[in-house]
C-alpha atoms as a PDB file:
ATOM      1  CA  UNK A   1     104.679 106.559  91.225  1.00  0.00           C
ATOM      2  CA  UNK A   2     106.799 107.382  94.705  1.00  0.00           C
ATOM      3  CA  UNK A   3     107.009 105.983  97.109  1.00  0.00           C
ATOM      4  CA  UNK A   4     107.001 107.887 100.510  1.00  0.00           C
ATOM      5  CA  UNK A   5     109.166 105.868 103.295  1.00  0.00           C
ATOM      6  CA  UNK A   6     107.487 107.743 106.042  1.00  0.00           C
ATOM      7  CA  UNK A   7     103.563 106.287 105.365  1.00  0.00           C
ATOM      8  CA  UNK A   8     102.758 102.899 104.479  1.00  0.00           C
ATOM      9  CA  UNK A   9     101.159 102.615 101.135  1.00  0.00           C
ATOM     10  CA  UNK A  10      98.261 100.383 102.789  1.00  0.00           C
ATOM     11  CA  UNK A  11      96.752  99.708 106.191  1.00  0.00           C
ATOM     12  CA  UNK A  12      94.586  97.481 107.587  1.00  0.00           C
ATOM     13  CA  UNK A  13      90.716  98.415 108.409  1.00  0.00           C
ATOM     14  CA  UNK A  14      91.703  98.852 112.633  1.00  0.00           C
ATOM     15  CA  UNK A  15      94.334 101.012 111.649  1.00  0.00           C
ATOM     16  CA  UNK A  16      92.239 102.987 109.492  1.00  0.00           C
ATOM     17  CA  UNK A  17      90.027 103.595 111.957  1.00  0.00           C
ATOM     18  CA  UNK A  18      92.639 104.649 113.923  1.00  0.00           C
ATOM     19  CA  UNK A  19      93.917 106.767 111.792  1.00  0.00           C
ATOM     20  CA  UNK A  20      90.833 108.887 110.572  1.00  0.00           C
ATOM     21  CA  UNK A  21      88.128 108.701 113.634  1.00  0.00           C
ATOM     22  CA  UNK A  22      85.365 106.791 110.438  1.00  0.00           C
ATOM     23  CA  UNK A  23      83.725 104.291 111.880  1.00  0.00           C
ATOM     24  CA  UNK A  24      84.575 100.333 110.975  1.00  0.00           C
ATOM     25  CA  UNK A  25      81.231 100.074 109.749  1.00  0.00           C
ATOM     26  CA  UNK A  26      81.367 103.399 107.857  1.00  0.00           C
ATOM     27  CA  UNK A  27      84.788 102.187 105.853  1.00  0.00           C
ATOM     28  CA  UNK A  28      82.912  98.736 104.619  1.00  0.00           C
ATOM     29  CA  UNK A  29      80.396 101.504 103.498  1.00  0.00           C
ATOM     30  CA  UNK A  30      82.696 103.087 101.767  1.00  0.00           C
ATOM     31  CA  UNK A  31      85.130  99.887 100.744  1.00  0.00           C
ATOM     32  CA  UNK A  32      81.119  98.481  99.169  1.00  0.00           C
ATOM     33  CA  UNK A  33      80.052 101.275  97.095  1.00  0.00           C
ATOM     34  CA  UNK A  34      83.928 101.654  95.390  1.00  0.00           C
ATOM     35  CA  UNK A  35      84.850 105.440  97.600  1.00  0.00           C
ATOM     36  CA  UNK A  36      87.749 103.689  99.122  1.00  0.00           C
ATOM     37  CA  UNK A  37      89.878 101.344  97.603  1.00  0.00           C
ATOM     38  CA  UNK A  38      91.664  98.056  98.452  1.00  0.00           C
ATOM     39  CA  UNK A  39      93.949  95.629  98.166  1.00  0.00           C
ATOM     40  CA  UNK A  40      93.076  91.780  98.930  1.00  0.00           C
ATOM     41  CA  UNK A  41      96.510  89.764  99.999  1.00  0.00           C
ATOM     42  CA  UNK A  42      95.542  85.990 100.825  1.00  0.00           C
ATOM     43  CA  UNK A  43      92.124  86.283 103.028  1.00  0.00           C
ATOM     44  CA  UNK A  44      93.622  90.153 104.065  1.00  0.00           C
ATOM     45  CA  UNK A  45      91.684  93.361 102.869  1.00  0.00           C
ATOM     46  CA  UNK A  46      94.270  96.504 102.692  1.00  0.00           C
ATOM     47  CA  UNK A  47      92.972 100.009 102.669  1.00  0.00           C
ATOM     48  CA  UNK A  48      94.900 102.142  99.449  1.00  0.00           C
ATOM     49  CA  UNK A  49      96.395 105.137 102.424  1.00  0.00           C
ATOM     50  CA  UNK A  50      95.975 107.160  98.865  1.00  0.00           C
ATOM     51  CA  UNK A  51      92.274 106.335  98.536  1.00  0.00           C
ATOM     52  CA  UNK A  52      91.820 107.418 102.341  1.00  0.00           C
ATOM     53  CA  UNK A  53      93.594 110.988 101.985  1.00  0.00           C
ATOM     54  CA  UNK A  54      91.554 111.581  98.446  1.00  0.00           C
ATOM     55  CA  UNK A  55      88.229 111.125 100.223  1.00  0.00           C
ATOM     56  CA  UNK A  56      88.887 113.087 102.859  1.00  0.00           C
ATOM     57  CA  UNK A  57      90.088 115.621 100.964  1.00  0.00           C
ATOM     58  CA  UNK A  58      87.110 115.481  98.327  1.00  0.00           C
ATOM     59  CA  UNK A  59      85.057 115.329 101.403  1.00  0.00           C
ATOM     60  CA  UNK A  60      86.230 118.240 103.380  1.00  0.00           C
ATOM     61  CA  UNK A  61      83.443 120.667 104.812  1.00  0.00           C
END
């Protein structure tokens, strides 16, 4: 696996949003039913940036 210096490899959920206009409410959607993964560090939940970018690009109209 590379790793790309430019993008972080995870974000957090307000930076997700941020980043792709889905809701907060729409990414625990996702996060619950396994579409997006994640990484849990102490009591912090990380968004995979990989996960993100291969749902929206399976999910492109």
């Amino acid at each position: 696996m590379a790793i790309n210096a430019k993008y972080p490899m995870t974000v957090r959920i307000p930076d997700a949003v941020s980043l792709t206009g889905i809701s907060r409410s729409t990414l625990y959607v996702l996060i619950r039913t396994h579409q997006i993964e994640t990484v849990k560090v102490g009591r912090s939940r990380y968004i995979v940036v990989a996960s993100l970018e291969r749902f929206i690009e399976a999910n492109r109209a």
